[in-house]
PDB file of N, CA and C in Angstrom:
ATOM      1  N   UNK A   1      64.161  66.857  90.297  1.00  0.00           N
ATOM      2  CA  UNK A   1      63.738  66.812  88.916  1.00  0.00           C
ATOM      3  C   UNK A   1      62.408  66.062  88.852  1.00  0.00           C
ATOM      4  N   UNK A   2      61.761  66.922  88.229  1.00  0.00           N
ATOM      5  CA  UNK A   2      59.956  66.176  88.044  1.00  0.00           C
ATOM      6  C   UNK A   2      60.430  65.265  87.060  1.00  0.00           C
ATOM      7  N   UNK A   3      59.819  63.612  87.607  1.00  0.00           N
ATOM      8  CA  UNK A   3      59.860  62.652  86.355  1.00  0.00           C
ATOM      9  C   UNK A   3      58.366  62.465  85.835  1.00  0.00           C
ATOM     10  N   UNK A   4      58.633  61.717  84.551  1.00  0.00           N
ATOM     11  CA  UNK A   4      56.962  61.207  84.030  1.00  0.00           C
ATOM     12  C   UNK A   4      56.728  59.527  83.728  1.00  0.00           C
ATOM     13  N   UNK A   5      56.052  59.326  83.758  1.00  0.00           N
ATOM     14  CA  UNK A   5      55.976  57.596  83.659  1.00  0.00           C
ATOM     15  C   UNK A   5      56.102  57.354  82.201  1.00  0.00           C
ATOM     16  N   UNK A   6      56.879  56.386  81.517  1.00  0.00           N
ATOM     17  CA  UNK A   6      57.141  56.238  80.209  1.00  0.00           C
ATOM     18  C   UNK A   6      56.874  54.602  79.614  1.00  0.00           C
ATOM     19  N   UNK A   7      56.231  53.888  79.234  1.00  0.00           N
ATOM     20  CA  UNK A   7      56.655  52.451  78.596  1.00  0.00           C
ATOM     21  C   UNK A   7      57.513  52.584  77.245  1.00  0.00           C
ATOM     22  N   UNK A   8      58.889  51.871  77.190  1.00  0.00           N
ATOM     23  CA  UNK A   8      59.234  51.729  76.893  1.00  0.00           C
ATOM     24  C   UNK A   8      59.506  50.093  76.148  1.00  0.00           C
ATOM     25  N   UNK A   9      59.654  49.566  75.058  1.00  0.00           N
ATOM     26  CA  UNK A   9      59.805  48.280  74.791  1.00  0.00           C
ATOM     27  C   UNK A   9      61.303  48.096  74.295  1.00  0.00           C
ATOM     28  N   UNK A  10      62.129  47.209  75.060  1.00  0.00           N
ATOM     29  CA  UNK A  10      63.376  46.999  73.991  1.00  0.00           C
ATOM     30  C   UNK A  10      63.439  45.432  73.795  1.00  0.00           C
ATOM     31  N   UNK A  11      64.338  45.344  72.711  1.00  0.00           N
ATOM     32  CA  UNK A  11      64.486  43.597  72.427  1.00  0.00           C
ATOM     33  C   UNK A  11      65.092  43.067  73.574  1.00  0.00           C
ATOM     34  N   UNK A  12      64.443  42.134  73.599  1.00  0.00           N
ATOM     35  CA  UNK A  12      65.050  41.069  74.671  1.00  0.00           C
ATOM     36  C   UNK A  12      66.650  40.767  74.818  1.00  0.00           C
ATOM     37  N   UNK A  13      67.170  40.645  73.733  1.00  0.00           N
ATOM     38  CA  UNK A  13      68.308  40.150  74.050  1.00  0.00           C
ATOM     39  C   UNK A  13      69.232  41.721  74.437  1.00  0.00           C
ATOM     40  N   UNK A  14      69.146  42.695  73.932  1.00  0.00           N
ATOM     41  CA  UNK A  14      69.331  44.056  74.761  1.00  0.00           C
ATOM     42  C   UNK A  14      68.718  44.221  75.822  1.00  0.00           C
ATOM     43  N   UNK A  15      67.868  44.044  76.789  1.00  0.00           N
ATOM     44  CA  UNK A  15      67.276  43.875  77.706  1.00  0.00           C
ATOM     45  C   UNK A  15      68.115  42.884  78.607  1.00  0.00           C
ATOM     46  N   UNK A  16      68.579  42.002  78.015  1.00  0.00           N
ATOM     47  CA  UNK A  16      69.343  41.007  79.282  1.00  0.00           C
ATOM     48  C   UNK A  16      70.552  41.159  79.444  1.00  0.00           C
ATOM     49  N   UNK A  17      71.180  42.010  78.304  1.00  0.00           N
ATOM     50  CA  UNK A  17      72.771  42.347  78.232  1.00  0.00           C
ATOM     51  C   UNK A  17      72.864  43.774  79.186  1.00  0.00           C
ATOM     52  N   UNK A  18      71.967  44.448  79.086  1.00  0.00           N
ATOM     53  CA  UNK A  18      71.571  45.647  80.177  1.00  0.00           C
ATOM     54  C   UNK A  18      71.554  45.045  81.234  1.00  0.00           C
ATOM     55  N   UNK A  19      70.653  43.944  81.922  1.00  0.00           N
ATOM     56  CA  UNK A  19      70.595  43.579  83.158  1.00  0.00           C
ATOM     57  C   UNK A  19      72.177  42.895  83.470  1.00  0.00           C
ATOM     58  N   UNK A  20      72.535  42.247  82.945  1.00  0.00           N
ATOM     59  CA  UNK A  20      73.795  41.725  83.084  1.00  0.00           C
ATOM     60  C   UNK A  20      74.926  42.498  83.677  1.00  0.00           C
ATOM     61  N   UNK A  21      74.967  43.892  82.636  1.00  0.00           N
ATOM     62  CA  UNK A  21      76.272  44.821  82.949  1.00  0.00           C
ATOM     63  C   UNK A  21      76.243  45.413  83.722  1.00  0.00           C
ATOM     64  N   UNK A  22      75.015  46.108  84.321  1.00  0.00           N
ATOM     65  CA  UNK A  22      74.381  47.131  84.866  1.00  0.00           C
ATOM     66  C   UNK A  22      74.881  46.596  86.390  1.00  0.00           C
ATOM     67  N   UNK A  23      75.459  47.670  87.189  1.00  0.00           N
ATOM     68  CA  UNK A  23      75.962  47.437  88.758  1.00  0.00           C
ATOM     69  C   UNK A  23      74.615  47.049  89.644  1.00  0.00           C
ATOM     70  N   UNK A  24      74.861  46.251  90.770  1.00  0.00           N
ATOM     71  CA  UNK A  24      73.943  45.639  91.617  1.00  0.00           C
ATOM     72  C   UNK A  24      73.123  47.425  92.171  1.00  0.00           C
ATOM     73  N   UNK A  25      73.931  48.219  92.320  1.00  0.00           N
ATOM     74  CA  UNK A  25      73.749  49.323  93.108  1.00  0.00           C
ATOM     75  C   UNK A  25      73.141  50.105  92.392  1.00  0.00           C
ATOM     76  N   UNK A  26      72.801  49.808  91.103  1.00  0.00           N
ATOM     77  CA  UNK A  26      72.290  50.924  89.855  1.00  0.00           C
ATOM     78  C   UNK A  26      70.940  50.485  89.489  1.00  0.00           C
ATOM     79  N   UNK A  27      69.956  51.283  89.306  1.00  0.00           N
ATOM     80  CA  UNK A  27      68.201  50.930  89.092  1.00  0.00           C
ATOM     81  C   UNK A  27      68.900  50.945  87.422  1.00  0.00           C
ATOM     82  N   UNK A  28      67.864  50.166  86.905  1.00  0.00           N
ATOM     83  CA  UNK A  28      67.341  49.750  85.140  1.00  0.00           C
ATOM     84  C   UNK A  28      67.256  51.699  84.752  1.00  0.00           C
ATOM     85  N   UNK A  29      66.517  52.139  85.187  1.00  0.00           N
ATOM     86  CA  UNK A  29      65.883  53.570  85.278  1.00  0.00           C
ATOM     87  C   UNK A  29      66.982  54.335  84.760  1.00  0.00           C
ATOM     88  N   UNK A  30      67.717  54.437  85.970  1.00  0.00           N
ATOM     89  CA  UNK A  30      69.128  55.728  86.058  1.00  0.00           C
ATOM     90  C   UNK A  30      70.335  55.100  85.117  1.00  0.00           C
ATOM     91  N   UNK A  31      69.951  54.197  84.582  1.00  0.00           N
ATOM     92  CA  UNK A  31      70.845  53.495  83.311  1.00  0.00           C
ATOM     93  C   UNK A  31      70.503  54.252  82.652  1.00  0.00           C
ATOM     94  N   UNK A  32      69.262  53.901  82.273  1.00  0.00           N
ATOM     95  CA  UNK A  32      68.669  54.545  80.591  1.00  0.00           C
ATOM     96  C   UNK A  32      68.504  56.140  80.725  1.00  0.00           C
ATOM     97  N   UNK A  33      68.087  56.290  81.473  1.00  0.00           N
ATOM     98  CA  UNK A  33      68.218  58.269  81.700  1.00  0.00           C
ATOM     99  C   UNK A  33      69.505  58.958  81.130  1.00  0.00           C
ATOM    100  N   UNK A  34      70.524  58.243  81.604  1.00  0.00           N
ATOM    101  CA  UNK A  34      71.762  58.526  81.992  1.00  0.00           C
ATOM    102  C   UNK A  34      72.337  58.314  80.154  1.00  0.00           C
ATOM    103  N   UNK A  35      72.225  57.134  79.941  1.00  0.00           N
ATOM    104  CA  UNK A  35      72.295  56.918  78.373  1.00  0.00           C
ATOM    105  C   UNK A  35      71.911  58.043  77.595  1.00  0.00           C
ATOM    106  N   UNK A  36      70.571  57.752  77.536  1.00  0.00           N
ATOM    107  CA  UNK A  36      69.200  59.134  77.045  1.00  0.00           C
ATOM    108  C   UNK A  36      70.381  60.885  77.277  1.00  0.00           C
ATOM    109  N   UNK A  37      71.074  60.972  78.512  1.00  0.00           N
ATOM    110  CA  UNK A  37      71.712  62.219  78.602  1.00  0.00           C
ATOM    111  C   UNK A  37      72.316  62.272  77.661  1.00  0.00           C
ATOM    112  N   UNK A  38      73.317  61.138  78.016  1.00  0.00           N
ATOM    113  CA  UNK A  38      74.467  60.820  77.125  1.00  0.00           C
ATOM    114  C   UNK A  38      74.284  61.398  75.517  1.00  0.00           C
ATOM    115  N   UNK A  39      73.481  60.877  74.848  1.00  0.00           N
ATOM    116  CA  UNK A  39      72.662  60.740  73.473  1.00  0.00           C
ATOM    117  C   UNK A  39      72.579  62.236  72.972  1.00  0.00           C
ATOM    118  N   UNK A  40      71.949  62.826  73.984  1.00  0.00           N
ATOM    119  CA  UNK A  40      71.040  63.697  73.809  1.00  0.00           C
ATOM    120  C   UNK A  40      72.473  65.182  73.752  1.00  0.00           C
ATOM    121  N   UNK A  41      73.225  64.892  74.598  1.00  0.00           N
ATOM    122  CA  UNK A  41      74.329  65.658  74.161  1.00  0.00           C
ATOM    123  C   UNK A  41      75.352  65.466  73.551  1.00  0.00           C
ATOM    124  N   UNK A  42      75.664  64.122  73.222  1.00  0.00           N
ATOM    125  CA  UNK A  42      76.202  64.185  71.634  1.00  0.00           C
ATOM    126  C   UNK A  42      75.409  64.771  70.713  1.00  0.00           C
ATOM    127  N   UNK A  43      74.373  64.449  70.281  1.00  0.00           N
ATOM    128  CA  UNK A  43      73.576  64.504  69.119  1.00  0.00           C
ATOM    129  C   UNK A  43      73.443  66.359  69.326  1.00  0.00           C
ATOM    130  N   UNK A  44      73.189  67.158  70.638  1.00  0.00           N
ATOM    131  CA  UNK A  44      73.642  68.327  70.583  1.00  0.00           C
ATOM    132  C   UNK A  44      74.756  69.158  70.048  1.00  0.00           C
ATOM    133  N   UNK A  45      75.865  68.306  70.159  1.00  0.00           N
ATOM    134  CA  UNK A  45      77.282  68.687  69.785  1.00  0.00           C
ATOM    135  C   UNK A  45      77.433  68.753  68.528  1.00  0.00           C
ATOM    136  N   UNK A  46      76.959  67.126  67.859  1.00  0.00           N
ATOM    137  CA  UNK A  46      77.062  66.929  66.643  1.00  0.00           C
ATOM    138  C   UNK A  46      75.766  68.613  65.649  1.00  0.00           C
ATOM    139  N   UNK A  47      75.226  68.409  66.336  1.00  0.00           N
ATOM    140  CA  UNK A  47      74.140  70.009  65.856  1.00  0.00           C
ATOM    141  C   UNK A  47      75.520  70.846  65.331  1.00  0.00           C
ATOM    142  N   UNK A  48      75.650  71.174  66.437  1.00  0.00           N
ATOM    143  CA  UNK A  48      76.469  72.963  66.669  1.00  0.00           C
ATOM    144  C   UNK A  48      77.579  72.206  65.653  1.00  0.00           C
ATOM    145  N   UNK A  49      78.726  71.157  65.412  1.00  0.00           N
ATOM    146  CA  UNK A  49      79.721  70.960  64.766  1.00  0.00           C
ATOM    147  C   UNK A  49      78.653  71.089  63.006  1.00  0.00           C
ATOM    148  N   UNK A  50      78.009  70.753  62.903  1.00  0.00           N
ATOM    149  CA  UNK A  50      77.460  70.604  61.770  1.00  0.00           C
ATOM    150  C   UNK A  50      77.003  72.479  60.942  1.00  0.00           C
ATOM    151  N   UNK A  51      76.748  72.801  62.145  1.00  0.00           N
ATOM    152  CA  UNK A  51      76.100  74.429  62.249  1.00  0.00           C
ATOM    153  C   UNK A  51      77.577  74.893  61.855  1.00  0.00           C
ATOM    154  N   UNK A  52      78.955  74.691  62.510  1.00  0.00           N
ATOM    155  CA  UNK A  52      80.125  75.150  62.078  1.00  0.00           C
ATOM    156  C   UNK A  52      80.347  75.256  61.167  1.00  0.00           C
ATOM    157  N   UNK A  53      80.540  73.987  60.425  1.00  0.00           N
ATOM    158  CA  UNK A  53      80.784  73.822  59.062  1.00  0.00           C
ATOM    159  C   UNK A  53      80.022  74.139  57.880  1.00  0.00           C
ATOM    160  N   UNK A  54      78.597  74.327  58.115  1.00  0.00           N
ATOM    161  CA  UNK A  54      77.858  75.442  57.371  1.00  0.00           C
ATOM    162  C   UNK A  54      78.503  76.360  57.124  1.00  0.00           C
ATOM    163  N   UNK A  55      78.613  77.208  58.291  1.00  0.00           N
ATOM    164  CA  UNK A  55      79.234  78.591  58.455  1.00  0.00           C
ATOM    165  C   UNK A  55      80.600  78.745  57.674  1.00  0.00           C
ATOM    166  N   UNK A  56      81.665  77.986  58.540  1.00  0.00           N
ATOM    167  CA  UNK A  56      83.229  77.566  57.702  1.00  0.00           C
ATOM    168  C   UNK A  56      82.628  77.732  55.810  1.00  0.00           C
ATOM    169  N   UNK A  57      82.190  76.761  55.396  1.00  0.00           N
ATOM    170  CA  UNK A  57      81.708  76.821  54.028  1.00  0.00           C
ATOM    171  C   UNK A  57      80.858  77.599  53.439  1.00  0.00           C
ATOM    172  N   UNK A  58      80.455  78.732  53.902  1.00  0.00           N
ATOM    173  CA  UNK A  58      80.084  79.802  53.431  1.00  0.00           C
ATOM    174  C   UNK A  58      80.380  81.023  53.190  1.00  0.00           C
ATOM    175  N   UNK A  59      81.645  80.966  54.516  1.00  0.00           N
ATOM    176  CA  UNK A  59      82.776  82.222  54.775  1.00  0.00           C
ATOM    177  C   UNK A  59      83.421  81.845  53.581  1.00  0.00           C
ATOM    178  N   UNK A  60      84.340  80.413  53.582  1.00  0.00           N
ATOM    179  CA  UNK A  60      85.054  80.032  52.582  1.00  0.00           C
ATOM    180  C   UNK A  60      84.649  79.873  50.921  1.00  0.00           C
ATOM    181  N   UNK A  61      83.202  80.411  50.492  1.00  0.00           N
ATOM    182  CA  UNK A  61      82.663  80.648  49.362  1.00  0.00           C
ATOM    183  C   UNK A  61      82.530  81.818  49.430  1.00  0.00           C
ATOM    184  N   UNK A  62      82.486  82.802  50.106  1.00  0.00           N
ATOM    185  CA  UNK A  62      82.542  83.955  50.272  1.00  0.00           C
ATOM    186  C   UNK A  62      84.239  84.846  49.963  1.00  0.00           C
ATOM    187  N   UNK A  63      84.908  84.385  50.848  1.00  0.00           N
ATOM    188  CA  UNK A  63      86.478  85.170  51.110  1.00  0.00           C
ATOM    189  C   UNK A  63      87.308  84.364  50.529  1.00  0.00           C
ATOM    190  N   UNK A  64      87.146  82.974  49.960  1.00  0.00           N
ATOM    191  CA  UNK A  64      88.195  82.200  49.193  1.00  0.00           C
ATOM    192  C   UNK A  64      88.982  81.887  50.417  1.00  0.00           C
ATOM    193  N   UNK A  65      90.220  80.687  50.267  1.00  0.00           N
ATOM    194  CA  UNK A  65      90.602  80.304  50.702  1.00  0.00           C
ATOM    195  C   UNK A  65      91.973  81.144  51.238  1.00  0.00           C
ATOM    196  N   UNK A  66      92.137  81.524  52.346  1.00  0.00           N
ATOM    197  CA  UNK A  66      93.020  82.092  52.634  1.00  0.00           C
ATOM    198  C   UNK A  66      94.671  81.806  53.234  1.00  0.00           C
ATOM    199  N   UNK A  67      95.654  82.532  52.648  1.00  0.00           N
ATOM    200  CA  UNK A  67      96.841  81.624  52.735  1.00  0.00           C
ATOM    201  C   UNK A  67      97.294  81.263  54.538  1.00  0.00           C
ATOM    202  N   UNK A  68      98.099  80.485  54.295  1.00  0.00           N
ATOM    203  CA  UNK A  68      98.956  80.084  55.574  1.00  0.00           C
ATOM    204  C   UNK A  68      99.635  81.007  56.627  1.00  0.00           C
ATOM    205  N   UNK A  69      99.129  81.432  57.306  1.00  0.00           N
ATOM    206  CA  UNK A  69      99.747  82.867  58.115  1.00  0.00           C
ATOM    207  C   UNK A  69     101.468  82.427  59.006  1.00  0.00           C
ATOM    208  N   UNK A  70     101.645  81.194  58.784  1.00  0.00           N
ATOM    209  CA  UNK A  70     102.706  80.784  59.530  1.00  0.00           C
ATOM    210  C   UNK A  70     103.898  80.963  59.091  1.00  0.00           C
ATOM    211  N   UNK A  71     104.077  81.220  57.793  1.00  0.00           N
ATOM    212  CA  UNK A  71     105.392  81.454  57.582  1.00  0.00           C
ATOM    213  C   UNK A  71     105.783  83.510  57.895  1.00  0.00           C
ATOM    214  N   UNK A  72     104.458  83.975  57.525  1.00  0.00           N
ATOM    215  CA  UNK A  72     104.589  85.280  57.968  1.00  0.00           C
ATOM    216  C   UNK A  72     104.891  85.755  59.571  1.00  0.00           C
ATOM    217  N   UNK A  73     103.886  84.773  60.527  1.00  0.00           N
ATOM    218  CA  UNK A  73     104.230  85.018  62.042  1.00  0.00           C
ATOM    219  C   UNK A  73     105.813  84.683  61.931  1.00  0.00           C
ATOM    220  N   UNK A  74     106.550  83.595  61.601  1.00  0.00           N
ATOM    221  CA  UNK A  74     107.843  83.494  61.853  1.00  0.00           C
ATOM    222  C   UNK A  74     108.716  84.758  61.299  1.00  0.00           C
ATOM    223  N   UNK A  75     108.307  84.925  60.194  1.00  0.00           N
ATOM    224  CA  UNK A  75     109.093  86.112  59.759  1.00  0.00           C
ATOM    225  C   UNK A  75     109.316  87.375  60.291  1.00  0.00           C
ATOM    226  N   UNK A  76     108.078  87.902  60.969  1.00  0.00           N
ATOM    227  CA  UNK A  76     108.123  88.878  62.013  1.00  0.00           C
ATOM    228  C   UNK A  76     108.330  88.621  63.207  1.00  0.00           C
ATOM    229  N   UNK A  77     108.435  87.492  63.441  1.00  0.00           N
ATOM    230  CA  UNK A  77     109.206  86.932  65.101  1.00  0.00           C
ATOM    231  C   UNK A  77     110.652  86.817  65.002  1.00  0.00           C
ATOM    232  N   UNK A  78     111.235  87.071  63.679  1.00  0.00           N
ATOM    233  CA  UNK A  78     112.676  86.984  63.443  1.00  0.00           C
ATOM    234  C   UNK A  78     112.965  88.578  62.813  1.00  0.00           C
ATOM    235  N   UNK A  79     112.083  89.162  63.227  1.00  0.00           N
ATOM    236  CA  UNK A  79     112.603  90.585  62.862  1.00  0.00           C
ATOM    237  C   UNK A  79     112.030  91.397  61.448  1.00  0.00           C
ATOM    238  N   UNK A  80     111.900  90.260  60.406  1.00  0.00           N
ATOM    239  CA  UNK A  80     112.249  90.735  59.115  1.00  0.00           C
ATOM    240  C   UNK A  80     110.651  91.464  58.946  1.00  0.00           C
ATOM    241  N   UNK A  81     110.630  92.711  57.890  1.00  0.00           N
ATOM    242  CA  UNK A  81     109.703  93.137  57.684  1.00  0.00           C
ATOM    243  C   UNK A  81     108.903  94.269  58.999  1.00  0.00           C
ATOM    244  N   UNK A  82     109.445  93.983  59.951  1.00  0.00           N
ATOM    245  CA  UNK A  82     109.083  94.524  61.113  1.00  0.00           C
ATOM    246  C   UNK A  82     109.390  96.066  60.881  1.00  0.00           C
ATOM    247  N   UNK A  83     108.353  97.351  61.492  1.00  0.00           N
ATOM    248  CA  UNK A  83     108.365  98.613  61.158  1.00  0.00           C
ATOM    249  C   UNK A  83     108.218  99.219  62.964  1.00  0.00           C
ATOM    250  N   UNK A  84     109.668  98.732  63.739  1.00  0.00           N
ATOM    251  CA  UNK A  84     108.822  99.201  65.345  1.00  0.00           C
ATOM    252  C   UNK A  84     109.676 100.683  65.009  1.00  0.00           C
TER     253      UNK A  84
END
């Protein structure tokens, strides 16, 4: 992966709670990248869930609210109404 050189500034006292937690074996770097992923695909997810519920609420202003299909699946799993 091509990287690019970045300055970044964070507050100090986040800066030392990072150095603190952060494993002996782990660069400052592949912390924050890794975070930055992290972020970057929630905030993706949260997109598309948001894009859902657009959709959901437009079908549902459209077709009205539609009833409960569960008491009907049972009913034809017990025979009744059934045309085999």
């Amino acid at each position: 992966m091509e990287r690019e050189a970045l300055t970044i500034r964070f507050p100090a006292q986040l800066l030392q709670k990072i150095r603190a937690l952060k494993q002996d074996d782990e660069s400052l770097n592949d912390l924050v990248v890794q975070a930055l992923e992290k972020e970057m695909k929630w905030r993706s997810s949260w997109a598309a869930h948001k894009q859902i519920q657009t959709i959901r609420e437009s079908v549902k202003q459209r077709t009205g609210v539609h009833p409960d299909p569960v008491p009907l699946i049972r009913q034809l799993r017990e025979g009744e109404g059934r045309r085999d």
